[in-house]
C-alpha atoms as a PDB file:
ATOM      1  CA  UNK A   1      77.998 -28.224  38.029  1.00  0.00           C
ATOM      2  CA  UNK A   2      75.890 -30.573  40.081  1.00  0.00           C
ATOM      3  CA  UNK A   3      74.910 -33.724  39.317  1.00  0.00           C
ATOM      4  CA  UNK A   4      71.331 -34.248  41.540  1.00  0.00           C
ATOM      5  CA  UNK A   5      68.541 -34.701  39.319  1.00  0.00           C
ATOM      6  CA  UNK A   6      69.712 -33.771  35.654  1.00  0.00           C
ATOM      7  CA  UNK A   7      70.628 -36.911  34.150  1.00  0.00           C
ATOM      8  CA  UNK A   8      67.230 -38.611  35.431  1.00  0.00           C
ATOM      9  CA  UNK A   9      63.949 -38.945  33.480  1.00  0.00           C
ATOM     10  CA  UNK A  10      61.206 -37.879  35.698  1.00  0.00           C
ATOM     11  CA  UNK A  11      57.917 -40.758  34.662  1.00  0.00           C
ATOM     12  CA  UNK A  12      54.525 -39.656  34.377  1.00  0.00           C
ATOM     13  CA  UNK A  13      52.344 -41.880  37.069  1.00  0.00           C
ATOM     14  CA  UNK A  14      50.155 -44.363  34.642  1.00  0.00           C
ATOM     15  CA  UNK A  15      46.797 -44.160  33.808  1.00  0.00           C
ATOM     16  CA  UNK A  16      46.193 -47.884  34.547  1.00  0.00           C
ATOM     17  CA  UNK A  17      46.871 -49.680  37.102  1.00  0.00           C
ATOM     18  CA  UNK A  18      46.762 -53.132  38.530  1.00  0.00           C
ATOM     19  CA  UNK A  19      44.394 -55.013  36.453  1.00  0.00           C
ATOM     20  CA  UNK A  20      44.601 -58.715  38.008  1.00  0.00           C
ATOM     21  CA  UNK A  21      45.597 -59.863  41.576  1.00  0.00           C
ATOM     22  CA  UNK A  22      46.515 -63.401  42.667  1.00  0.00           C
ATOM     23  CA  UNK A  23      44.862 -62.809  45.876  1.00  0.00           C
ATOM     24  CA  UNK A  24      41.781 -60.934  44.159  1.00  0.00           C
ATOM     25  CA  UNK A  25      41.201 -62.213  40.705  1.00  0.00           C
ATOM     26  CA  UNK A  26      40.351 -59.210  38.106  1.00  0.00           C
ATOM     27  CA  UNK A  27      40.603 -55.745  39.332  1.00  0.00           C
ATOM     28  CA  UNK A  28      38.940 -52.990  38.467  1.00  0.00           C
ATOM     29  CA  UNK A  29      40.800 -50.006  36.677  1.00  0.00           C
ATOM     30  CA  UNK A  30      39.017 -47.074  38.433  1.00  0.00           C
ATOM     31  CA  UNK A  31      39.013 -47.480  41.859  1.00  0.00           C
ATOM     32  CA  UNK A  32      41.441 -50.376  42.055  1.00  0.00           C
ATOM     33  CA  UNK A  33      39.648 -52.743  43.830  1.00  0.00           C
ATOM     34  CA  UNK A  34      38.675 -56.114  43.159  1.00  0.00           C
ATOM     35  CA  UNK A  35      35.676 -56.364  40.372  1.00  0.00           C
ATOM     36  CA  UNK A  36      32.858 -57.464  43.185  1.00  0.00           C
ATOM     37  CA  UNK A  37      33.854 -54.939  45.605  1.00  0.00           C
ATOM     38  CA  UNK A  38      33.954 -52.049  42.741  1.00  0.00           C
ATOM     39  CA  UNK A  39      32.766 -48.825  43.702  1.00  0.00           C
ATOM     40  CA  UNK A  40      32.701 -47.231  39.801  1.00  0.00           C
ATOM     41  CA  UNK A  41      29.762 -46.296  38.610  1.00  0.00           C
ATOM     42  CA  UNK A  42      29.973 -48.153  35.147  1.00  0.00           C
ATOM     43  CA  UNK A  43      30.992 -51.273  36.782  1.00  0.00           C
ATOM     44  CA  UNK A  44      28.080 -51.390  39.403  1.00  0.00           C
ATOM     45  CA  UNK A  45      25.542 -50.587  36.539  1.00  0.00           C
ATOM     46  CA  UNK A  46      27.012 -53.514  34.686  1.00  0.00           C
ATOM     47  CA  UNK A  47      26.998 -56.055  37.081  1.00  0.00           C
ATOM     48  CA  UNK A  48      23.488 -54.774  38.818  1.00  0.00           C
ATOM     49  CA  UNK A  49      21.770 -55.205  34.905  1.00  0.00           C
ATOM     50  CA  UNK A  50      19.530 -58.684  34.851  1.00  0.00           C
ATOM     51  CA  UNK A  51      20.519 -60.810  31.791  1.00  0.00           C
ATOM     52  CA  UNK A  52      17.240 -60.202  29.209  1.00  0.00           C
ATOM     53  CA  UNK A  53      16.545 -63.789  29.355  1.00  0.00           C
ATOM     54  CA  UNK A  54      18.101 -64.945  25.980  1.00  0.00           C
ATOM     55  CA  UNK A  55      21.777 -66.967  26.182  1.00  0.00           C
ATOM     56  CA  UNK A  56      23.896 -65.391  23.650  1.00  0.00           C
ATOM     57  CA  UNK A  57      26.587 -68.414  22.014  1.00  0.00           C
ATOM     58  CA  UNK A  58      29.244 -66.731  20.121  1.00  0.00           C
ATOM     59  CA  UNK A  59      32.309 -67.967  18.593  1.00  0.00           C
ATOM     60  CA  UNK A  60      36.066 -65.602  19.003  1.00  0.00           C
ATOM     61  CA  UNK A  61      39.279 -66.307  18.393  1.00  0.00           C
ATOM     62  CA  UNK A  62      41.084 -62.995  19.308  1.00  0.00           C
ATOM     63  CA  UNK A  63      43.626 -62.434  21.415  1.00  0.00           C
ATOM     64  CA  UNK A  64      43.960 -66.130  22.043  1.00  0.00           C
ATOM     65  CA  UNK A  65      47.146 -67.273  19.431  1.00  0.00           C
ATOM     66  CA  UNK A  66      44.454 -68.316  16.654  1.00  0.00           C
ATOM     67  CA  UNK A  67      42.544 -70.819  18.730  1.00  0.00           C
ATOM     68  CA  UNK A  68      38.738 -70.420  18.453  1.00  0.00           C
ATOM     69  CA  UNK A  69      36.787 -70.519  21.818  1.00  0.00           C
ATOM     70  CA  UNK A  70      32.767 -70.992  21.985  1.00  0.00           C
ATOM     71  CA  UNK A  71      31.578 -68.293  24.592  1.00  0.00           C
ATOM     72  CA  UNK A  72      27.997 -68.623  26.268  1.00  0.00           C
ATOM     73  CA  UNK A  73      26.859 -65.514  27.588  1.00  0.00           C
ATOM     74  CA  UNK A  74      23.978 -64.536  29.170  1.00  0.00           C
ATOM     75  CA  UNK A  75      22.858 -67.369  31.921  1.00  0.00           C
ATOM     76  CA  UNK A  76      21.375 -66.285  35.001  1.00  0.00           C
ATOM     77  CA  UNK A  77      22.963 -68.560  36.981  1.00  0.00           C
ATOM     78  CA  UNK A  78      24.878 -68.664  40.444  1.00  0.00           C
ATOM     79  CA  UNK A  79      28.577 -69.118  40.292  1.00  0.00           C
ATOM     80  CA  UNK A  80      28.203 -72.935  41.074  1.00  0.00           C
ATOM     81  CA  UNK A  81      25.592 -73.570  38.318  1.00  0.00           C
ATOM     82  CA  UNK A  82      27.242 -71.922  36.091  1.00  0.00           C
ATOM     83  CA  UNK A  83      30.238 -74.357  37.003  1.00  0.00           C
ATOM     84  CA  UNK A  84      28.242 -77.098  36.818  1.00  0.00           C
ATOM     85  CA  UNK A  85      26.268 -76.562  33.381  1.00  0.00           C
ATOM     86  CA  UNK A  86      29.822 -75.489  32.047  1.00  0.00           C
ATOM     87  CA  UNK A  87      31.448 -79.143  33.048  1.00  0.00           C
ATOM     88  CA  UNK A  88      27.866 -80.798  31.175  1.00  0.00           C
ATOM     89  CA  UNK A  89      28.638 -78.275  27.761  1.00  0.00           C
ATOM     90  CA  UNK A  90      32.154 -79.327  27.578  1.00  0.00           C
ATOM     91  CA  UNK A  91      31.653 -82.909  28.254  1.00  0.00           C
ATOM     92  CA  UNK A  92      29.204 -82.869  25.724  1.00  0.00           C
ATOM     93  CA  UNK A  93      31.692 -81.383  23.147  1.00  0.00           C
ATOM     94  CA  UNK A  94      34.232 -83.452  24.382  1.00  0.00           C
ATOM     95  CA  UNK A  95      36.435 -80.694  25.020  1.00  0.00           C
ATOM     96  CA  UNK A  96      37.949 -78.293  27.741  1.00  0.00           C
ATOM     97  CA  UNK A  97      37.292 -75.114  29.119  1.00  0.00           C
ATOM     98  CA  UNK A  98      36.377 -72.425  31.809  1.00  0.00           C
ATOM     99  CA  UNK A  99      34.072 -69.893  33.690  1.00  0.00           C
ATOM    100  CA  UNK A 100      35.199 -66.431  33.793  1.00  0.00           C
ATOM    101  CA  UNK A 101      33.487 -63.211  34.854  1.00  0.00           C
ATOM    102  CA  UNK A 102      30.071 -65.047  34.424  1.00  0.00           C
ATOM    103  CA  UNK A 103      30.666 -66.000  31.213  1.00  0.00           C
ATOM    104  CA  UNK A 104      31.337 -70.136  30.116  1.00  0.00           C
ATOM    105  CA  UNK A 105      34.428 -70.195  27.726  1.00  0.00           C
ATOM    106  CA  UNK A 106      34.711 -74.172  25.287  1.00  0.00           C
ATOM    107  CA  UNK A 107      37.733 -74.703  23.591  1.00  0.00           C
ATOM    108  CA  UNK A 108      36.858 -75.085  19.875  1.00  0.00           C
ATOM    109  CA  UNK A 109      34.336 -74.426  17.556  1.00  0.00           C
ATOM    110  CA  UNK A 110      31.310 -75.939  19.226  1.00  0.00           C
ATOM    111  CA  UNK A 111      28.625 -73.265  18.626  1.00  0.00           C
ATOM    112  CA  UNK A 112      25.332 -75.751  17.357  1.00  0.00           C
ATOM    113  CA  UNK A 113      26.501 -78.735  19.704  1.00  0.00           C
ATOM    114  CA  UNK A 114      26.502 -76.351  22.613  1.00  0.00           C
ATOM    115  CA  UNK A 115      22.987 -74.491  21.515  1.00  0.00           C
ATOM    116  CA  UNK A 116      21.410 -77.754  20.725  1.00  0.00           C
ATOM    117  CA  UNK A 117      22.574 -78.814  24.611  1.00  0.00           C
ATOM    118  CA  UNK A 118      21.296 -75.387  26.160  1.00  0.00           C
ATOM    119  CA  UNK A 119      17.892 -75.654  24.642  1.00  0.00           C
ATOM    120  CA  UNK A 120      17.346 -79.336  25.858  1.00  0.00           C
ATOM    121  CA  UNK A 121      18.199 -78.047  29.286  1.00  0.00           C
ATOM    122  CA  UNK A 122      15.378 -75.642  28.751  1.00  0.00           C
ATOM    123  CA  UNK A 123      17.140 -71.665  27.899  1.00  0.00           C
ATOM    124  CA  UNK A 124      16.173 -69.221  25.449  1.00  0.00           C
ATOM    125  CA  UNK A 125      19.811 -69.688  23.664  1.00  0.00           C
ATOM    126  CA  UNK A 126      20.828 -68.218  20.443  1.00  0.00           C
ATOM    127  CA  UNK A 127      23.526 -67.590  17.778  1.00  0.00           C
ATOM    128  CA  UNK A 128      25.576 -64.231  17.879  1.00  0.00           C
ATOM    129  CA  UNK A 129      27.922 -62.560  15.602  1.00  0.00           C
ATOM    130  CA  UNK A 130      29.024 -64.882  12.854  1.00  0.00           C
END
């Protein structure tokens, strides 16, 4: 009787794949390279559309241990504006946060103070989802 082989489970190769890097940030899935350097289809389409011009605020609290977020969405804005309009929202709500993947993430429930604040600073903003 040999012993080679048998006893080990051969694993199927995942569908996935490395979906954040340190060095990187978010990765894409498809051709496993960092999310600005993606060469997918679907992912160029997405980051090539324009935003339509209207700022999206939405409240969520999935996938984040019960703690509601405010999300802005939408602003046609340059990494460092984006950064800097996001440090005005949350000192304005007196609360934390963070940019990611274009979009400006407030800890709480904040979704009039931060559309009142957006429309002084002159966007189309308004309420989505509940």
């Amino acid at each position: 009787m040999t012993h080679g082989m048998a006893g080990l489970a051969m694993r199927k190769p995942s569908a996935g794949g490395l979906v954040y890097s340190t060095d990187a940030g978010r990765m894409c899935p498809g051709c496993r390279r960092p999310l600005p350097q993606c060469c997918c289809a679907a992912n160029r389409a997405a980051s090539l559309r324009p935003p339509d011009g209207s700022v999206r605020i939405s409240r969520e609290s999935k996938g984040r241990g019960g703690k509601t977020v405010t999300l802005v969405r939408g602003l046609p804005l340059d990494v460092g504006e984006l950064a800097a309009l996001a440090k005005r929202l949350k000192t304005a709500c007196g609360s934390g946060g963070t940019v990611k993947d274009g979009v400006i993430e407030v800890q709480g429930d904040h979704c009039e103070r931060v559309l009142e604040c957006l429309r002084k600073e002159g966007f189309s903003a308004k309420r989505a989802g509940g």
